[in-house]
C-alpha atoms as a PDB file:
ATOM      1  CA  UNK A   1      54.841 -10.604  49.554  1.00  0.00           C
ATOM      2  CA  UNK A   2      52.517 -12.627  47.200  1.00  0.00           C
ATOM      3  CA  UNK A   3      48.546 -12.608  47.667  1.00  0.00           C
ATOM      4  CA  UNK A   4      46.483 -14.790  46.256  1.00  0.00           C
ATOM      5  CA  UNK A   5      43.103 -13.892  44.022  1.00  0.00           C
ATOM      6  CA  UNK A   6      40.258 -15.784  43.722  1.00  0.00           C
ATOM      7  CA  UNK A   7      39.353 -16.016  40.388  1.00  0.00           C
ATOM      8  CA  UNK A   8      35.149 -17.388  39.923  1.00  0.00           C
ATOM      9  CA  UNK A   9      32.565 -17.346  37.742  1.00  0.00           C
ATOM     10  CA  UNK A  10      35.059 -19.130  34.570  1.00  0.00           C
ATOM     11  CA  UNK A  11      33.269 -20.796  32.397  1.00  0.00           C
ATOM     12  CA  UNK A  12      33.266 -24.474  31.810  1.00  0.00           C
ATOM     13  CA  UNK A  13      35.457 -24.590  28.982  1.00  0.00           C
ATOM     14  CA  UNK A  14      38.008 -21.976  28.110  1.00  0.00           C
ATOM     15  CA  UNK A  15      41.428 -20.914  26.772  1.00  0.00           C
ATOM     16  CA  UNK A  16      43.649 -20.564  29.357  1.00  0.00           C
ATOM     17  CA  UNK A  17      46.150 -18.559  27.131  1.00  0.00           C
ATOM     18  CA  UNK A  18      43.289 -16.454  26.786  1.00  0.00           C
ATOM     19  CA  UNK A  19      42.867 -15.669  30.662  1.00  0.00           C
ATOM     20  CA  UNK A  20      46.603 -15.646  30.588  1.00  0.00           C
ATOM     21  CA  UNK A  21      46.471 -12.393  28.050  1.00  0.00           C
ATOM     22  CA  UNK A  22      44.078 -10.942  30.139  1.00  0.00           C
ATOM     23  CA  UNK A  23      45.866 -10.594  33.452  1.00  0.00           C
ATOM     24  CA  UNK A  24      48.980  -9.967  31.145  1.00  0.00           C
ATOM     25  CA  UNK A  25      47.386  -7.272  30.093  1.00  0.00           C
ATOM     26  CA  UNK A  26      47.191  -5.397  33.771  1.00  0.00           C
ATOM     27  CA  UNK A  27      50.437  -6.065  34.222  1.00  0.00           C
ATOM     28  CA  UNK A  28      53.484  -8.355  34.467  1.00  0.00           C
ATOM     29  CA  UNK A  29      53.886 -10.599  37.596  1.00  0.00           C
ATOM     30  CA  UNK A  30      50.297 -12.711  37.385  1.00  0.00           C
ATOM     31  CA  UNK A  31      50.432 -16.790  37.772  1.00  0.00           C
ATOM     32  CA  UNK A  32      47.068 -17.982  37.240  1.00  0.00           C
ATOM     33  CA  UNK A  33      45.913 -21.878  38.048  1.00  0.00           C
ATOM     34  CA  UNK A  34      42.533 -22.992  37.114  1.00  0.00           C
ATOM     35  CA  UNK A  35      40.947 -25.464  40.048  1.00  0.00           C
ATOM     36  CA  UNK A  36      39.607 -28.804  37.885  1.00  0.00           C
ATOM     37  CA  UNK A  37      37.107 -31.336  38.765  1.00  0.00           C
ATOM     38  CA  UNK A  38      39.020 -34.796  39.631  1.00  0.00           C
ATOM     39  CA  UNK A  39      36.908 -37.023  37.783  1.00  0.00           C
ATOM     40  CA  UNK A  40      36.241 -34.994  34.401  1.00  0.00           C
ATOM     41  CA  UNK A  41      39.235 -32.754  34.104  1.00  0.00           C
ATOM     42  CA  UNK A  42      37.333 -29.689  33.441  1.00  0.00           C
ATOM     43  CA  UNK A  43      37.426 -26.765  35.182  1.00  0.00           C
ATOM     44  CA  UNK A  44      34.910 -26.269  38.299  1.00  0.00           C
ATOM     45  CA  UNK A  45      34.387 -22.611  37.174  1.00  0.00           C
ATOM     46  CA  UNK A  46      36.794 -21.178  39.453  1.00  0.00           C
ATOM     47  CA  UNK A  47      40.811 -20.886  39.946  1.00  0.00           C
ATOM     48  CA  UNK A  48      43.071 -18.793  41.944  1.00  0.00           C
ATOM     49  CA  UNK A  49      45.786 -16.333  40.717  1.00  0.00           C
ATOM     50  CA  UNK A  50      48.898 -15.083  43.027  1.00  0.00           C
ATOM     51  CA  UNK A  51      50.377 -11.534  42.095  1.00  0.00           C
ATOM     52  CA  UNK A  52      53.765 -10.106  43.562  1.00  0.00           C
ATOM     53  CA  UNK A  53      52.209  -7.525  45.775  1.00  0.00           C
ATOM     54  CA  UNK A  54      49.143  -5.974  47.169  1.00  0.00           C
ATOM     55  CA  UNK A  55      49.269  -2.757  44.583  1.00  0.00           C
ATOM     56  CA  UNK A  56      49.146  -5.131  41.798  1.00  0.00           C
ATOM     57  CA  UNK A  57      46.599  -7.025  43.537  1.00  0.00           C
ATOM     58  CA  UNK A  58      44.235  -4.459  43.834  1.00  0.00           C
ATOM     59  CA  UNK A  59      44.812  -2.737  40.517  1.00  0.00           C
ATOM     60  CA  UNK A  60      43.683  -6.834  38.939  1.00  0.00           C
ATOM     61  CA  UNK A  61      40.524  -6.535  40.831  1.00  0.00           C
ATOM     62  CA  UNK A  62      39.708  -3.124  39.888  1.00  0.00           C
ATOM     63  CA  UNK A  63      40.232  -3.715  35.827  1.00  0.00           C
ATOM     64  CA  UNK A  64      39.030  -7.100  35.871  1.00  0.00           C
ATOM     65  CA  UNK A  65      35.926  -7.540  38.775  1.00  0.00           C
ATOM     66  CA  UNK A  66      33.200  -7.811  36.756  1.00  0.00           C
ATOM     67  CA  UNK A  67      34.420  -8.036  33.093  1.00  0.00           C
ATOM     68  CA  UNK A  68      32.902 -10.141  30.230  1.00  0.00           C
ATOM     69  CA  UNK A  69      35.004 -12.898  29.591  1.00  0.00           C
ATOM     70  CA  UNK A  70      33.644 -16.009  27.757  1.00  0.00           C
ATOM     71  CA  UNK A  71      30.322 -14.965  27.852  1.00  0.00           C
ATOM     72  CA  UNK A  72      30.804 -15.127  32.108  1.00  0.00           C
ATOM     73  CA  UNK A  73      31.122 -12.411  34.364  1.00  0.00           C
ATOM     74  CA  UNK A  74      34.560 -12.282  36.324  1.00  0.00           C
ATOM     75  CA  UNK A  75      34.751 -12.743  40.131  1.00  0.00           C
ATOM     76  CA  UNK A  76      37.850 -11.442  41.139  1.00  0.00           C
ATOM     77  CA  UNK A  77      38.763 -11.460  45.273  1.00  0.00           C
ATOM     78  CA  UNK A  78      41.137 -11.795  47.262  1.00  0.00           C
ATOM     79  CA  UNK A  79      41.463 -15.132  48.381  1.00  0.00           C
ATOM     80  CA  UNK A  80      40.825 -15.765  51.825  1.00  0.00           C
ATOM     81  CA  UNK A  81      43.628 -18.426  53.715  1.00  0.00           C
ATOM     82  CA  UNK A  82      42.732 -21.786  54.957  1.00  0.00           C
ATOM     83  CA  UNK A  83      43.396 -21.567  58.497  1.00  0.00           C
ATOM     84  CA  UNK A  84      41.723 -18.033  58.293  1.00  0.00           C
ATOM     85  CA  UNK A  85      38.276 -19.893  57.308  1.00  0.00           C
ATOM     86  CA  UNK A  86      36.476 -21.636  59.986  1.00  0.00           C
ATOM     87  CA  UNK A  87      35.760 -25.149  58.702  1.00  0.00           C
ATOM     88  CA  UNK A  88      39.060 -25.478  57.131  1.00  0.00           C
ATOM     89  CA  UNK A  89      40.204 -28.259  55.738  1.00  0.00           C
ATOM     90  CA  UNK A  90      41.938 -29.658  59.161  1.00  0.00           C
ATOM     91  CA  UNK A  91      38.656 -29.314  61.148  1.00  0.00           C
ATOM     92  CA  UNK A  92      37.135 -31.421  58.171  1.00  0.00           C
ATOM     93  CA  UNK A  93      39.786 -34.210  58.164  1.00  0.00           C
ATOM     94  CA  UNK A  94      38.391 -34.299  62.300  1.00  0.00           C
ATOM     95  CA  UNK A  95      41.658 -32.885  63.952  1.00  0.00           C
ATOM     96  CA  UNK A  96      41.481 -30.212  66.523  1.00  0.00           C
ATOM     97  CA  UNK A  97      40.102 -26.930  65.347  1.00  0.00           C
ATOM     98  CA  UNK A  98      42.777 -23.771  65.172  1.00  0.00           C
ATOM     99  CA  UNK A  99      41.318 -22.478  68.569  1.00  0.00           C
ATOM    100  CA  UNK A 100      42.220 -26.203  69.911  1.00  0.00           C
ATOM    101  CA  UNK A 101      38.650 -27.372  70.557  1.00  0.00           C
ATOM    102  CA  UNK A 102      37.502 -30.483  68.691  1.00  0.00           C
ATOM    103  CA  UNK A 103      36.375 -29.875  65.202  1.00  0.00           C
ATOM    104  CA  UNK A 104      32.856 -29.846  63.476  1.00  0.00           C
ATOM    105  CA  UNK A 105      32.420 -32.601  60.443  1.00  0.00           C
ATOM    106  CA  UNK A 106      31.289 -30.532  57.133  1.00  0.00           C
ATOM    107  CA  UNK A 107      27.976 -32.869  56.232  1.00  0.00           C
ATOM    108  CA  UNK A 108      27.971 -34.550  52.866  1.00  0.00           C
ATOM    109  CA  UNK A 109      25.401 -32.411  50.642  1.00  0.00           C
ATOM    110  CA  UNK A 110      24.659 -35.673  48.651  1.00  0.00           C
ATOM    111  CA  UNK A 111      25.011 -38.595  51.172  1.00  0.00           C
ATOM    112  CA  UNK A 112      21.945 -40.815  51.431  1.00  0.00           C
ATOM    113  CA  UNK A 113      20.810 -41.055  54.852  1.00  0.00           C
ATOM    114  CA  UNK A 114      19.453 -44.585  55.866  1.00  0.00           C
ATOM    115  CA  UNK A 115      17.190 -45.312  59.241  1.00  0.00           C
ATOM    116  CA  UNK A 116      18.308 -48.545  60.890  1.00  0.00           C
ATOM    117  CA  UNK A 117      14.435 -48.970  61.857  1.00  0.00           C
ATOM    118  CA  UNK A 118      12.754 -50.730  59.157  1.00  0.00           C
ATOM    119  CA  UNK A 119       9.254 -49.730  58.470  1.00  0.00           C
ATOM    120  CA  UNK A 120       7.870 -53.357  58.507  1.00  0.00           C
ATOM    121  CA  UNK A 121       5.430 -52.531  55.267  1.00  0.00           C
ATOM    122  CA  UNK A 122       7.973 -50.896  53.429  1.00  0.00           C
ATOM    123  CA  UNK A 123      10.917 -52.056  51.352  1.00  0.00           C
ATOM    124  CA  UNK A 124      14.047 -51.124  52.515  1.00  0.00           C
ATOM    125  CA  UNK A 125      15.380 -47.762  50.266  1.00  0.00           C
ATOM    126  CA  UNK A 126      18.360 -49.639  49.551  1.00  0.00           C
ATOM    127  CA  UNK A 127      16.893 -52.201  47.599  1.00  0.00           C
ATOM    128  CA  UNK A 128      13.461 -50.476  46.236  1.00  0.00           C
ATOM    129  CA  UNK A 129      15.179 -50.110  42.477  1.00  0.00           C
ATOM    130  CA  UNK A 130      15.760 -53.885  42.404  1.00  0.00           C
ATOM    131  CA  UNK A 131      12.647 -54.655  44.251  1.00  0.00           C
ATOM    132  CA  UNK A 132      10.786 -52.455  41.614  1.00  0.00           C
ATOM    133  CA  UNK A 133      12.132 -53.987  38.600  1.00  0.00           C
ATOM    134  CA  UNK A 134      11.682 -57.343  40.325  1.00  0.00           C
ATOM    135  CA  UNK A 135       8.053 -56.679  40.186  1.00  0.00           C
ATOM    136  CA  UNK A 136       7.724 -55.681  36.620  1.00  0.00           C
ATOM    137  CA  UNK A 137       9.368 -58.852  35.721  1.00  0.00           C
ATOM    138  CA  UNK A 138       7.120 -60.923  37.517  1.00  0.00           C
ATOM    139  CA  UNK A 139       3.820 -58.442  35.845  1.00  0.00           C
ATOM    140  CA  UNK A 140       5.511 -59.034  32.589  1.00  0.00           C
ATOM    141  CA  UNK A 141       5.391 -62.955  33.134  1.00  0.00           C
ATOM    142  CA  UNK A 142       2.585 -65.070  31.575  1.00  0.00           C
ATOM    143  CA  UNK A 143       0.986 -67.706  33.586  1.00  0.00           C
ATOM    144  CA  UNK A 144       1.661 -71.074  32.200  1.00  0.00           C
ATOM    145  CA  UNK A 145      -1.633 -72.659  30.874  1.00  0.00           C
END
């Protein structure tokens, strides 16, 4: 049976046939597949690696946990499963949970969150970068004479 590693801590740029000698170099059997940003194409610092069995498994964390490589320290796990992880990514998508009860929404980390109130003295936080430059425009204006 194959188990998959989590493989963290990579740095930003790196030879892959590099990594690839590395886990060559514990033994045969290692498939390695670095996880890359969507936008960029570089790597997000992290990948996972699936090995033919458990022994081999564990003997890749032992020799590589911790090593040097690329200046980074190697995190080397094994990978937990999706539907072993609460939050996965079916509860996310706002389908039923594994257990069958509804699912929690994961919050954004860098969604803006906007009042529908408006304060009546100040600008709305939508529009204060316009509203600011609008104002320096108007300061930079000379009065005709």
């Amino acid at each position: 049976m194959s188990v998959r590693l989590y493989v963290g801590n990579l740095p930003s740029a790196f030879d892959a046939q590099e990594l690839e000698a590395l886990f060559t170099a514990v033994g045969e059997g290692v498939r390695f597949k670095a996880v890359n940003d969507r936008d960029t194409g570089a790597c997000r610092g992290f990948g996972f690696a699936n090995v033919d069995d458990q022994k081999m498994a564990e003997t890749v964390i032992e020799q590589l946990n911790g090593k040097d490589f690329g200046g980074n320290t190697l995190r080397i796990e094994i990978s937990e499963r999706r539907d072993a992880r609460s939050g996965g990514p079916s509860e996310r998508r706002g389908s039923t949970g594994a257990s069958g009860g509804p699912a929690v929404a994961r919050k954004a980390v860098n969604k803006v969150v906007h009042s529908d109130s408006v304060d009546s003295e100040a600008p709305d936080p939508r529009w204060a970068g316009e509203l600011s430059k609008l104002k320096n425009l108007l300061a930079n204006q000379k009065a005709p004479v």
